[in-house]
C-alpha atoms as a PDB file:
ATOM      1  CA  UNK A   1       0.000   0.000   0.000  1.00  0.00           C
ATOM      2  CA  UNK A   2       2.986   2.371   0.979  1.00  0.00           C
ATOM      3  CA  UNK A   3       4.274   1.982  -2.547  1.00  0.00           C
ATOM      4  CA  UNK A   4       1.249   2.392  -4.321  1.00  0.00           C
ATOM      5  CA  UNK A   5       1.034   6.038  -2.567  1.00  0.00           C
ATOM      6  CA  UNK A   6       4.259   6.651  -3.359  1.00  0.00           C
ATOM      7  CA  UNK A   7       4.062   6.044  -7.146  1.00  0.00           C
ATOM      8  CA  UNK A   8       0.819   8.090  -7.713  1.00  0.00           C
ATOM      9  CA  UNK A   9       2.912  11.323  -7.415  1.00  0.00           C
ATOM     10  CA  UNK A  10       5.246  10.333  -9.558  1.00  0.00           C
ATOM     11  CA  UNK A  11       2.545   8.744 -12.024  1.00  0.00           C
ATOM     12  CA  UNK A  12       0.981  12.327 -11.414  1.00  0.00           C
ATOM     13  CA  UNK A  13       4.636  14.180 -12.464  1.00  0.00           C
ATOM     14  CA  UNK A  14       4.234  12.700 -15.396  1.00  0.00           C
ATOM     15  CA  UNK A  15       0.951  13.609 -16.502  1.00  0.00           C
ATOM     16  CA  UNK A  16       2.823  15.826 -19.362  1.00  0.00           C
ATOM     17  CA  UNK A  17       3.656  12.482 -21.725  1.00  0.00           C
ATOM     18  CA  UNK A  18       1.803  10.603 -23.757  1.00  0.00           C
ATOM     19  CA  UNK A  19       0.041   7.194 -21.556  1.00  0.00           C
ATOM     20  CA  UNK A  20       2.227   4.974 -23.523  1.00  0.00           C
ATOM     21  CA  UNK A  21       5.267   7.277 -22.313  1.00  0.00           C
ATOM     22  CA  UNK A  22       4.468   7.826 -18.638  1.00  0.00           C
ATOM     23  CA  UNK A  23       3.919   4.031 -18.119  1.00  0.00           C
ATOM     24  CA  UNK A  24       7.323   2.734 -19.709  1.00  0.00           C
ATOM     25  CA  UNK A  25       8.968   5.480 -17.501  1.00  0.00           C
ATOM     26  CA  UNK A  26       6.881   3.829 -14.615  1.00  0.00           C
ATOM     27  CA  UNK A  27       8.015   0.680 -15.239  1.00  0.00           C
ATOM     28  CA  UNK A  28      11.495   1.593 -14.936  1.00  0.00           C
ATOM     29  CA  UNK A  29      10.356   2.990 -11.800  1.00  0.00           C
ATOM     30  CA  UNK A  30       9.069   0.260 -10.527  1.00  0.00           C
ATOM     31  CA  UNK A  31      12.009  -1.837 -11.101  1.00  0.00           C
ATOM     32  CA  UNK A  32      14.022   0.752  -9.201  1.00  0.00           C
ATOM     33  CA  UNK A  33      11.707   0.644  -5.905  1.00  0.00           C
ATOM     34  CA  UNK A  34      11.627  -3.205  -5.912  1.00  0.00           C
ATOM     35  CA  UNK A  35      15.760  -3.510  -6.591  1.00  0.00           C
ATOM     36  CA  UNK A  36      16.981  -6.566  -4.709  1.00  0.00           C
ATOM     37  CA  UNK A  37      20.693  -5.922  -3.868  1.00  0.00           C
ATOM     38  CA  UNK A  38      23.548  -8.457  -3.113  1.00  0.00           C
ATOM     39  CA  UNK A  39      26.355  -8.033  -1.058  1.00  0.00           C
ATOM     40  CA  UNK A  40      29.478 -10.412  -0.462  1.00  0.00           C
ATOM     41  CA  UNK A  41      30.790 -11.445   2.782  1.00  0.00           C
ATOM     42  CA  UNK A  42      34.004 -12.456   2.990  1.00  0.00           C
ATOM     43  CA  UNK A  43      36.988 -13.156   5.531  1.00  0.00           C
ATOM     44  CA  UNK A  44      39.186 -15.829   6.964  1.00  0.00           C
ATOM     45  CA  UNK A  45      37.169 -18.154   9.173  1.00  0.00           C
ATOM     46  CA  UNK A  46      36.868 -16.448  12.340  1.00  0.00           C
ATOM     47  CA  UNK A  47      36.474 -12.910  11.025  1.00  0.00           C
ATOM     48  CA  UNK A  48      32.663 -12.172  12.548  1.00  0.00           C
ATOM     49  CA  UNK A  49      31.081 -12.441   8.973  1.00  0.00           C
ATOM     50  CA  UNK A  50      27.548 -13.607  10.891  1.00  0.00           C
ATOM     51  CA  UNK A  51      27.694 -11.659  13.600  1.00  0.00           C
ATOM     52  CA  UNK A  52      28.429  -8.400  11.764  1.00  0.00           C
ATOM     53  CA  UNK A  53      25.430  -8.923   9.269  1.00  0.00           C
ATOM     54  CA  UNK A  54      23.178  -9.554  12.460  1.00  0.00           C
ATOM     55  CA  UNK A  55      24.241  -6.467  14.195  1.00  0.00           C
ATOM     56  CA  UNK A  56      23.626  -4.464  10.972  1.00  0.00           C
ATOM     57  CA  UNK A  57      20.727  -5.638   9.490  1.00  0.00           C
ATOM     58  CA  UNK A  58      16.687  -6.230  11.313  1.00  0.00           C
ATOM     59  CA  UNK A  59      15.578  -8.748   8.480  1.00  0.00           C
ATOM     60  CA  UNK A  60      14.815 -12.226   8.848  1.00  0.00           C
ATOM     61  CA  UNK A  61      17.715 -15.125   6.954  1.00  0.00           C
ATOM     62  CA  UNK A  62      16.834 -17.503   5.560  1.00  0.00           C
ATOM     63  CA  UNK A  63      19.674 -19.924   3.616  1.00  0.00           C
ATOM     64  CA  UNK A  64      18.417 -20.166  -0.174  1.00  0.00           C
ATOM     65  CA  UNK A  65      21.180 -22.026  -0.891  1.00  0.00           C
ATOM     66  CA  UNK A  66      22.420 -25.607   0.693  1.00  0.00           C
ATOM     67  CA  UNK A  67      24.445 -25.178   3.990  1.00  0.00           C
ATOM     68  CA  UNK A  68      25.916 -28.409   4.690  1.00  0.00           C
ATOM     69  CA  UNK A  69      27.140 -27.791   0.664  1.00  0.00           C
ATOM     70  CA  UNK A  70      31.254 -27.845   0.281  1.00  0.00           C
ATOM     71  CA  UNK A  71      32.568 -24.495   1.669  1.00  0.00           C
ATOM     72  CA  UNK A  72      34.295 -23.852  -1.486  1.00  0.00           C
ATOM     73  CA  UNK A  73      30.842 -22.492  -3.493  1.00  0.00           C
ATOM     74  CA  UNK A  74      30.008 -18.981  -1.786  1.00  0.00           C
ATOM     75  CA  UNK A  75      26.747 -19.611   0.665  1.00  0.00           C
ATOM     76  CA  UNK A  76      23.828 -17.132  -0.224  1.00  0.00           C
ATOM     77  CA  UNK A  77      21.063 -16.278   2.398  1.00  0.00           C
ATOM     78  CA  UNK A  78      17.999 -13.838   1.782  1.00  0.00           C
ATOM     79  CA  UNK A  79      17.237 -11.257   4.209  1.00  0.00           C
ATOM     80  CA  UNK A  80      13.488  -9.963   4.630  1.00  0.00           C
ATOM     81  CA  UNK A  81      11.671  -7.718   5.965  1.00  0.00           C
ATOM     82  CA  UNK A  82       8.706  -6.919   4.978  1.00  0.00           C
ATOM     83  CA  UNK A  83       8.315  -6.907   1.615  1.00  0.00           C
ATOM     84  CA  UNK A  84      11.552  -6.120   1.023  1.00  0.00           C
ATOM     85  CA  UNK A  85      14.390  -8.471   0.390  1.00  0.00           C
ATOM     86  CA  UNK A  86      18.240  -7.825  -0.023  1.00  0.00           C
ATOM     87  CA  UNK A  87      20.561 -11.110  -0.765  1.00  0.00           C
ATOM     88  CA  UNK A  88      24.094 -11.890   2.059  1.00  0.00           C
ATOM     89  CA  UNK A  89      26.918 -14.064   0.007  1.00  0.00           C
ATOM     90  CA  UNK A  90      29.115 -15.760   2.272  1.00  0.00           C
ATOM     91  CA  UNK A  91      32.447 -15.855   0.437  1.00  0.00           C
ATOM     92  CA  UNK A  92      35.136 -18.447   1.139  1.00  0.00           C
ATOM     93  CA  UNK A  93      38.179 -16.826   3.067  1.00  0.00           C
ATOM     94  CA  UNK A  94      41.472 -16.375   0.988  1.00  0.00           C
ATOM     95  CA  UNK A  95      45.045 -17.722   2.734  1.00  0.00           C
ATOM     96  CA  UNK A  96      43.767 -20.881   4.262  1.00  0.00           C
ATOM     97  CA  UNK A  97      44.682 -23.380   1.473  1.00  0.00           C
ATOM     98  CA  UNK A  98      46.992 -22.299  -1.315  1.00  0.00           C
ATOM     99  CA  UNK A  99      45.400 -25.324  -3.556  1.00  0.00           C
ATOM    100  CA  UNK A 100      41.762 -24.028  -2.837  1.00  0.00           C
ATOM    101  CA  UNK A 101      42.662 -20.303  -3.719  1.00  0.00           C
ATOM    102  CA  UNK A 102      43.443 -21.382  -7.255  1.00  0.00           C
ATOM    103  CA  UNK A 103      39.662 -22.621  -7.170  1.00  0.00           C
ATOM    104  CA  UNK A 104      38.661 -19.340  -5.267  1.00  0.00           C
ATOM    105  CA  UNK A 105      39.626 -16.835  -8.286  1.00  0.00           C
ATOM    106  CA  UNK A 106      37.796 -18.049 -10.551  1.00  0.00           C
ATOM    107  CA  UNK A 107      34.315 -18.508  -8.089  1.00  0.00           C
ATOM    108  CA  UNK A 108      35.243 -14.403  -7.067  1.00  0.00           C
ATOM    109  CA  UNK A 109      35.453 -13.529 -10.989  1.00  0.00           C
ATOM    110  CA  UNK A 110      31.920 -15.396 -11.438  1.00  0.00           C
ATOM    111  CA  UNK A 111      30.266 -13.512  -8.517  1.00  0.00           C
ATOM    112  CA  UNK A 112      32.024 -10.040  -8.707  1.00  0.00           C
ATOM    113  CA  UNK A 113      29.878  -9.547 -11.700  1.00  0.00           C
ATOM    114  CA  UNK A 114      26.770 -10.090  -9.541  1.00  0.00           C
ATOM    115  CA  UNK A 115      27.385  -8.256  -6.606  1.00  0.00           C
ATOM    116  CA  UNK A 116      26.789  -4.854  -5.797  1.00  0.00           C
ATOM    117  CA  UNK A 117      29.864  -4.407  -2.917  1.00  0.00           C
ATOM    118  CA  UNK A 118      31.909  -7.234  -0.894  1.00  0.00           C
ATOM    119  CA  UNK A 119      32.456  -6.406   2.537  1.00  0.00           C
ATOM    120  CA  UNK A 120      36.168  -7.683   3.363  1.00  0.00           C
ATOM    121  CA  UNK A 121      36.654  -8.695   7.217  1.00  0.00           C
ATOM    122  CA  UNK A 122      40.102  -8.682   8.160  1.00  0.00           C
ATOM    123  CA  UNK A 123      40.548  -9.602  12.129  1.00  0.00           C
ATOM    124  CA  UNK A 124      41.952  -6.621  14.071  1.00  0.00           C
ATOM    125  CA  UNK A 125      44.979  -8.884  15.256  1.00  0.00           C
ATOM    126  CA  UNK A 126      45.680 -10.792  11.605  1.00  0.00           C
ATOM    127  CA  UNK A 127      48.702  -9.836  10.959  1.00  0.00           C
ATOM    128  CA  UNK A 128      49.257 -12.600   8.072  1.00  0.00           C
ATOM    129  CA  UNK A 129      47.973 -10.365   5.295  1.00  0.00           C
ATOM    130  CA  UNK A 130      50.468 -11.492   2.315  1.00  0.00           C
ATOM    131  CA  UNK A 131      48.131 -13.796   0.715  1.00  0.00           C
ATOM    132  CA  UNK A 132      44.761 -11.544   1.235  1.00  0.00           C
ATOM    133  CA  UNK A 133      47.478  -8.614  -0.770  1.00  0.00           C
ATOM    134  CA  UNK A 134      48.300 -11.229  -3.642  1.00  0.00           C
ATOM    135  CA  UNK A 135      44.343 -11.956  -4.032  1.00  0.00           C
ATOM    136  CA  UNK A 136      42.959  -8.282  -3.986  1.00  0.00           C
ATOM    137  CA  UNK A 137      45.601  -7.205  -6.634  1.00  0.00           C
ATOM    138  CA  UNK A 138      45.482  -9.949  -8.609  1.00  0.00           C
ATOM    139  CA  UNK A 139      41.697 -11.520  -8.562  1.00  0.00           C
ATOM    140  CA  UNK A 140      39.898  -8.142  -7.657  1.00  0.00           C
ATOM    141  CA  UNK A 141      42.213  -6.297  -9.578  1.00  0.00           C
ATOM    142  CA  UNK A 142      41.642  -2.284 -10.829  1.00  0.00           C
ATOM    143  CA  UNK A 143      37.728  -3.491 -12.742  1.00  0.00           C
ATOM    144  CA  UNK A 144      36.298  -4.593  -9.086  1.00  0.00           C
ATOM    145  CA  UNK A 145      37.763  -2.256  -6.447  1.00  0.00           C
ATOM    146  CA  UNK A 146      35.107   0.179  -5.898  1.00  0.00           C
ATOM    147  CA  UNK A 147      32.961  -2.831  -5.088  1.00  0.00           C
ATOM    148  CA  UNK A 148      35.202  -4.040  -2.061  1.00  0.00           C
ATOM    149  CA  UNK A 149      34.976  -2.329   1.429  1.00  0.00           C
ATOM    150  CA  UNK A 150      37.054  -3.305   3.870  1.00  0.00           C
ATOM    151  CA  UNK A 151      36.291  -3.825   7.689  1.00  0.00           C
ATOM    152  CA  UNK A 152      38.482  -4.280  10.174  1.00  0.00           C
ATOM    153  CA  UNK A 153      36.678  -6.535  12.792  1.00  0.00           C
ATOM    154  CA  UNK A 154      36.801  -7.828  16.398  1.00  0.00           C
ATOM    155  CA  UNK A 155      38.645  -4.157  17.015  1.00  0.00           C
ATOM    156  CA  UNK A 156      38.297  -4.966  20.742  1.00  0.00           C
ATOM    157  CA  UNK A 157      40.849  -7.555  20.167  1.00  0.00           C
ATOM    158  CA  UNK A 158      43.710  -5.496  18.842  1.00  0.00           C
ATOM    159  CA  UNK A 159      46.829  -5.117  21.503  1.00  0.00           C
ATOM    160  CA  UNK A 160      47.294  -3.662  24.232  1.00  0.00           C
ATOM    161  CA  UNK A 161      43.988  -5.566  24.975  1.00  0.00           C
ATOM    162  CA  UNK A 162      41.527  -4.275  27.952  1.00  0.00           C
ATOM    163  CA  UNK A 163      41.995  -6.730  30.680  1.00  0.00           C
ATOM    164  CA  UNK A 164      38.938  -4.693  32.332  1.00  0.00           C
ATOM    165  CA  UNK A 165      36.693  -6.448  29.006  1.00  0.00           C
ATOM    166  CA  UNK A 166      35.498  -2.783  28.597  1.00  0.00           C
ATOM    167  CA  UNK A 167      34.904  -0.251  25.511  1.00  0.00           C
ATOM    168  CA  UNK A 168      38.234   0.106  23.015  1.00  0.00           C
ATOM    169  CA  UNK A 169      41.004   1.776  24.808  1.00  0.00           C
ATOM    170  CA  UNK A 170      43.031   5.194  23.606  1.00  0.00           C
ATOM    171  CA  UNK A 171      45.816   2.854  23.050  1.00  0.00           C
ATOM    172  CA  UNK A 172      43.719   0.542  21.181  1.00  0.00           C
ATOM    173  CA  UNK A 173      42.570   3.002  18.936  1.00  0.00           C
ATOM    174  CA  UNK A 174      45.754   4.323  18.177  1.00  0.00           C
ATOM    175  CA  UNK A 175      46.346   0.967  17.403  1.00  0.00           C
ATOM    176  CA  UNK A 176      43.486   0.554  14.980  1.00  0.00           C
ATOM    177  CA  UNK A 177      44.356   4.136  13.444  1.00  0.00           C
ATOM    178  CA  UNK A 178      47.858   2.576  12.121  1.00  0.00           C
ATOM    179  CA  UNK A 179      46.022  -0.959  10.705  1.00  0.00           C
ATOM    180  CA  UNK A 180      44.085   1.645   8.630  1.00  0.00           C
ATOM    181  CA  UNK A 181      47.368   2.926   7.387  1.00  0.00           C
ATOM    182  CA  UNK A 182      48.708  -0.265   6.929  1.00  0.00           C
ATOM    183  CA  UNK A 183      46.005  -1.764   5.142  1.00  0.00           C
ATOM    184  CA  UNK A 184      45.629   1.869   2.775  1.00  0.00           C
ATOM    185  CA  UNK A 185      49.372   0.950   2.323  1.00  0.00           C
ATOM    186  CA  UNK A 186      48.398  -2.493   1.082  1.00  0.00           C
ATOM    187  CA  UNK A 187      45.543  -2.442  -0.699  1.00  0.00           C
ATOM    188  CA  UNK A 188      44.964   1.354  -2.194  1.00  0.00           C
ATOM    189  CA  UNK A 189      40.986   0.823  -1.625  1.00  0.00           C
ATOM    190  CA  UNK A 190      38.454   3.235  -3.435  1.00  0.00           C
ATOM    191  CA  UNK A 191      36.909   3.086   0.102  1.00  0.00           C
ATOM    192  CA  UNK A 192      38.155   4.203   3.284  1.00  0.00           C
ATOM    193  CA  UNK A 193      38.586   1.024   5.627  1.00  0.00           C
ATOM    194  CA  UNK A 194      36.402   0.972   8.496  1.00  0.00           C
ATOM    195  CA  UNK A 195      37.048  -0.672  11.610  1.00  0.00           C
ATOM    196  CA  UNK A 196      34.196  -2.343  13.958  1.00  0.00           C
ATOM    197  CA  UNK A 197      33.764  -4.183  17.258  1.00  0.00           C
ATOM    198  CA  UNK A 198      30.087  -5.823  17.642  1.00  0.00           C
ATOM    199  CA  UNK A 199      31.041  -7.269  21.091  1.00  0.00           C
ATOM    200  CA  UNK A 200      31.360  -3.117  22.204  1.00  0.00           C
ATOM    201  CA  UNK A 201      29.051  -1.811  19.558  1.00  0.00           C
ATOM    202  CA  UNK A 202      31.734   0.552  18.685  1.00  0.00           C
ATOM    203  CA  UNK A 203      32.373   1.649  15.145  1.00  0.00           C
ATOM    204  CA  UNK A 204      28.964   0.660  13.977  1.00  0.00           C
ATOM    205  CA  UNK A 205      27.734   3.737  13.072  1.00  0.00           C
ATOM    206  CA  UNK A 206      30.231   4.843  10.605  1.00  0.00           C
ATOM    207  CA  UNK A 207      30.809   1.536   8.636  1.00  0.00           C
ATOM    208  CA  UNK A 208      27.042   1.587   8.073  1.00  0.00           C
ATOM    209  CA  UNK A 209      27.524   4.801   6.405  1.00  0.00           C
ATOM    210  CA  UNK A 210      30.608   3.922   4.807  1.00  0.00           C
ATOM    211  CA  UNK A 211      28.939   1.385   3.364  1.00  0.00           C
ATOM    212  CA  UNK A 212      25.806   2.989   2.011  1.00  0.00           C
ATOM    213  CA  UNK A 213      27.878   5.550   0.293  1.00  0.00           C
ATOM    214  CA  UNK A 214      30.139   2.362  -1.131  1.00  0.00           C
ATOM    215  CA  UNK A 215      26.850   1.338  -2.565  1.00  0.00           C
ATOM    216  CA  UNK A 216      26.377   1.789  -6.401  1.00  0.00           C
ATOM    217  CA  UNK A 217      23.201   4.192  -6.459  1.00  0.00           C
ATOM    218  CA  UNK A 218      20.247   1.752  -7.113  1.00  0.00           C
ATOM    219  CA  UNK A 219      21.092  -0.722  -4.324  1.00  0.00           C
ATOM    220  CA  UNK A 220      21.842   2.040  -1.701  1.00  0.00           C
ATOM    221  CA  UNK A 221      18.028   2.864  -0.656  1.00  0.00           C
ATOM    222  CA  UNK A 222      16.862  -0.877  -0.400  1.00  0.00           C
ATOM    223  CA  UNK A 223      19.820  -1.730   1.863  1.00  0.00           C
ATOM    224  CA  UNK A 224      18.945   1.013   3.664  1.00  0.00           C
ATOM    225  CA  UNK A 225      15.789   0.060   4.521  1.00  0.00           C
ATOM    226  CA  UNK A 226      17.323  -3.561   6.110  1.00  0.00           C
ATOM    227  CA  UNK A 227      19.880  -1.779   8.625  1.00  0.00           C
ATOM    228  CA  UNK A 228      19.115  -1.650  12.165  1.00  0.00           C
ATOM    229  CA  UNK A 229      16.993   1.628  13.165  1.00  0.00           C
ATOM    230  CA  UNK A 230      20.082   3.269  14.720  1.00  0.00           C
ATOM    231  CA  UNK A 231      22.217   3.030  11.945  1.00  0.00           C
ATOM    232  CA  UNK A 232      19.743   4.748   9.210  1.00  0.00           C
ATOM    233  CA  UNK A 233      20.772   8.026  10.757  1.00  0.00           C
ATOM    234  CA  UNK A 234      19.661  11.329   7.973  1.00  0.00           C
ATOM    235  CA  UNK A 235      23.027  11.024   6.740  1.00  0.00           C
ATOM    236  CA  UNK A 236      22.555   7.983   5.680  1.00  0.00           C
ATOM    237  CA  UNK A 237      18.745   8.275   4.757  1.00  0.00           C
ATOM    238  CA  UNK A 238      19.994  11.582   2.739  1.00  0.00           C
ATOM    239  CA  UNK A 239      22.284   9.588   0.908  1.00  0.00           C
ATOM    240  CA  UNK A 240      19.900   6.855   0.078  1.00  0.00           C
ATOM    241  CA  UNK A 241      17.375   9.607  -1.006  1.00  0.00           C
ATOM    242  CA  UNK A 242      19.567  11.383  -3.317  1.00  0.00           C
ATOM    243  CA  UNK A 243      20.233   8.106  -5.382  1.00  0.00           C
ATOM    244  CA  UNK A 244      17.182   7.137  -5.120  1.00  0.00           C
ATOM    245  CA  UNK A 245      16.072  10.800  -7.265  1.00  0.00           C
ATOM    246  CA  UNK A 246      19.255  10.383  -9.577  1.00  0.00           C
ATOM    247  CA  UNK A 247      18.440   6.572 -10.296  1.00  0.00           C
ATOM    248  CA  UNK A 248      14.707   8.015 -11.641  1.00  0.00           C
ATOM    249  CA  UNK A 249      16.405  10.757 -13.516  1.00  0.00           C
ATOM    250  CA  UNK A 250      18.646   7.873 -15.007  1.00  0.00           C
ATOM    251  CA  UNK A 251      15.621   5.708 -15.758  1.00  0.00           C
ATOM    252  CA  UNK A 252      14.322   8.724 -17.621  1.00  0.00           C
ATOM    253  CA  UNK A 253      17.210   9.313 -19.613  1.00  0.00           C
ATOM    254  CA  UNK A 254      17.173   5.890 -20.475  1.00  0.00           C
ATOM    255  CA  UNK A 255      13.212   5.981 -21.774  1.00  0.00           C
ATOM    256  CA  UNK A 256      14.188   9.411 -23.418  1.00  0.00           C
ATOM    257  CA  UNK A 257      17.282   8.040 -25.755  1.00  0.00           C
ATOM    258  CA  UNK A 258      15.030   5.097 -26.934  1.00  0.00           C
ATOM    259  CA  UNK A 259      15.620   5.697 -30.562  1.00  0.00           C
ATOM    260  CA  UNK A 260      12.031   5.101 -31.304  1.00  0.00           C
ATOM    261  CA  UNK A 261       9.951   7.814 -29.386  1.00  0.00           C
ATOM    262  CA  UNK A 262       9.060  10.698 -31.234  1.00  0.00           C
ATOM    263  CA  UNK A 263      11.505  13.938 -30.599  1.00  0.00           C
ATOM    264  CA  UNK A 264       8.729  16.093 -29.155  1.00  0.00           C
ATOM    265  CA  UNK A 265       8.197  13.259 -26.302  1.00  0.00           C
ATOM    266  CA  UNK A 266      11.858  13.388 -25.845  1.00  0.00           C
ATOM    267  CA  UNK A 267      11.639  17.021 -25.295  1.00  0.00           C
ATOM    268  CA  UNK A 268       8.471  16.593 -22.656  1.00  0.00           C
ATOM    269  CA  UNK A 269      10.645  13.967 -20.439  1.00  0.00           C
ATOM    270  CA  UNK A 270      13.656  16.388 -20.463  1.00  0.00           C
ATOM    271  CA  UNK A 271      11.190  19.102 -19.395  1.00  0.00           C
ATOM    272  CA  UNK A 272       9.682  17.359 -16.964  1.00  0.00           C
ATOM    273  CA  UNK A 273      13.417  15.399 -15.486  1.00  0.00           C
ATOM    274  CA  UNK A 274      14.031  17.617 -12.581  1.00  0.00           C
ATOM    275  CA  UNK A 275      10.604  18.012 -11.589  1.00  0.00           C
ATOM    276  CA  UNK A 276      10.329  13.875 -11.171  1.00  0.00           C
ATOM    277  CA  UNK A 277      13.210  13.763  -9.440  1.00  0.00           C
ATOM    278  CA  UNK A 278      12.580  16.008  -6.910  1.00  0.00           C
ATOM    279  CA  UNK A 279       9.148  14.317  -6.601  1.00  0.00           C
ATOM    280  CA  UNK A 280      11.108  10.755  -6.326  1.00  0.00           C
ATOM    281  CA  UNK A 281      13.648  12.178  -3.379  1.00  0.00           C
ATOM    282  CA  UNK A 282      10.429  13.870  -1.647  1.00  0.00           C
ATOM    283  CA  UNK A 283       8.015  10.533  -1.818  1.00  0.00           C
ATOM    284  CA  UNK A 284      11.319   8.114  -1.139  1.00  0.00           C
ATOM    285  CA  UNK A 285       9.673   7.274   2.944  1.00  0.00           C
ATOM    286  CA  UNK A 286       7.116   5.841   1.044  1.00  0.00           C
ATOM    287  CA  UNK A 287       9.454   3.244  -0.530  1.00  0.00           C
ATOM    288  CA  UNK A 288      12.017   2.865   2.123  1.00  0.00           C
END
């Protein structure tokens, strides 16, 4: 019901094009607000894949693909709520068997085409990084790297470790601060690395933002809409809302340049391109 109010506004923006025109711009629409995004998951075992994705997201998971399978073909779980869905990959680890990793580029060249961002866990006190280096430069490689975000996990962990079991330390986080470094050193990410600890709750917050705005702009607002209530702060929900309007104004560009519609049409949807955007960013609650 939420959706249908939403897209009578927009059906209303459009009131200026032919039916024929309005309704192949709405079904672009439509696609947008029912986008199903996929992320990847990966780390070496031990690296809080599960529990990250629980503190994170609210939906419900449900395995769509078989769990006792062989750990070398990525795991895939749906998460739902609602009536919205977004899909978790569970990505074998890198560095744990030198004959499996062989295997494991060409599985990560398979799914990098189908996923919209991989989060990479590396464990606050790995320090064996050589093989995750080879694999990022040579498997992920300059085509993928604005679709990996790394996440330094189990932060808590990192020396001098609180013998009190309390929050992250200052010498902790000074400690973290110079992993970033070192891993910006390593890998040259598109992203900036973000370190978490679930067990304190700390860091939270800005990897959820992190990864929103890692988000290529049509997944961004449905993932959104999965995180836990105090991670969709208006930062985030701004920059959810502002794809959301420049994926419409895409989907109209993409109706205007059909080669078939009549120039004067074309003309009408440029006309009327800012004006549906701005309705799309202002109706976006409705959807998300």
């Amino acid at each position: 019901m939420k959706n249908q109010d939403g897209l009578q506004p927009l059906q209303d923006s459009l009131m200026g094009l032919p039916e024929w025109a309005s309704e192949r711009v709405m079904q672009q629409i439509r696609q947008l607000t029912n986008y199903e995004p996929v992320i990847g998951i990966m780390g070496k075992t031990g690296a809080g894949k599960s529990s990250l994705c629980n503190a994170l997201f609210q939906g419900e998971v449900s395995p769509i693909s078989d769990v006792t399978a062989c750990t070398r073909e990525p795991l895939r779980f749906r998460l739902t709520l609602g009536e919205r869905s977004m899909l978790l990959v569970d990505l074998p680890g890198v560095g744990e068997n030198k004959q499996r990793d062989t295997e494991y580029a060409t599985l990560y060249h398979k799914q990098l085409l189908k996923l919209d961002l991989v989060l990479w866990l590396i464990k606050a006190d790995d320090r064996a990084l050589a093989v995750d280096e080879q694999f990022y430069h040579q498997v992920i490689g300059e085509q993928y790297r604005h679709r990996v975000l790394f996440v330094i996990s189990q932060a808590d962990k990192i020396e001098p470790t609180d013998s009190l079991g309390g929050g992250l330390s200052a010498a902790q986080k000074r400690s973290i601060s110079r992993k970033i470094v070192t891993l910006h050193e390593l890998f040259q990410p598109v992203h900036p690395v973000c370190a978490v600890s679930v067990r304190t709750k700390w860091g939270l917050k800005v990897m959820a933002e992190r990864m929103v705005r890692s988000l290529p702009r049509v997944a961004s607002s449905p993932v959104v809409a999965q995180l836990q209530r105090p991670f969709r702060t208006e930062q985030v929900k701004e920059k959810a809302r502002s794809d959301f309007g420049e994926t419409v104004g895409a989907a109209l560009d993409i109706v205007c340049n059909v080669p078939l519609f009549p120039a004067p049409v074309r003309t009408v949807i440029r006309a009327v391109r800012d004006t549906v955007v701005s309705v799309a960013r202002a109706v976006w609650d409705f959807f998300f």
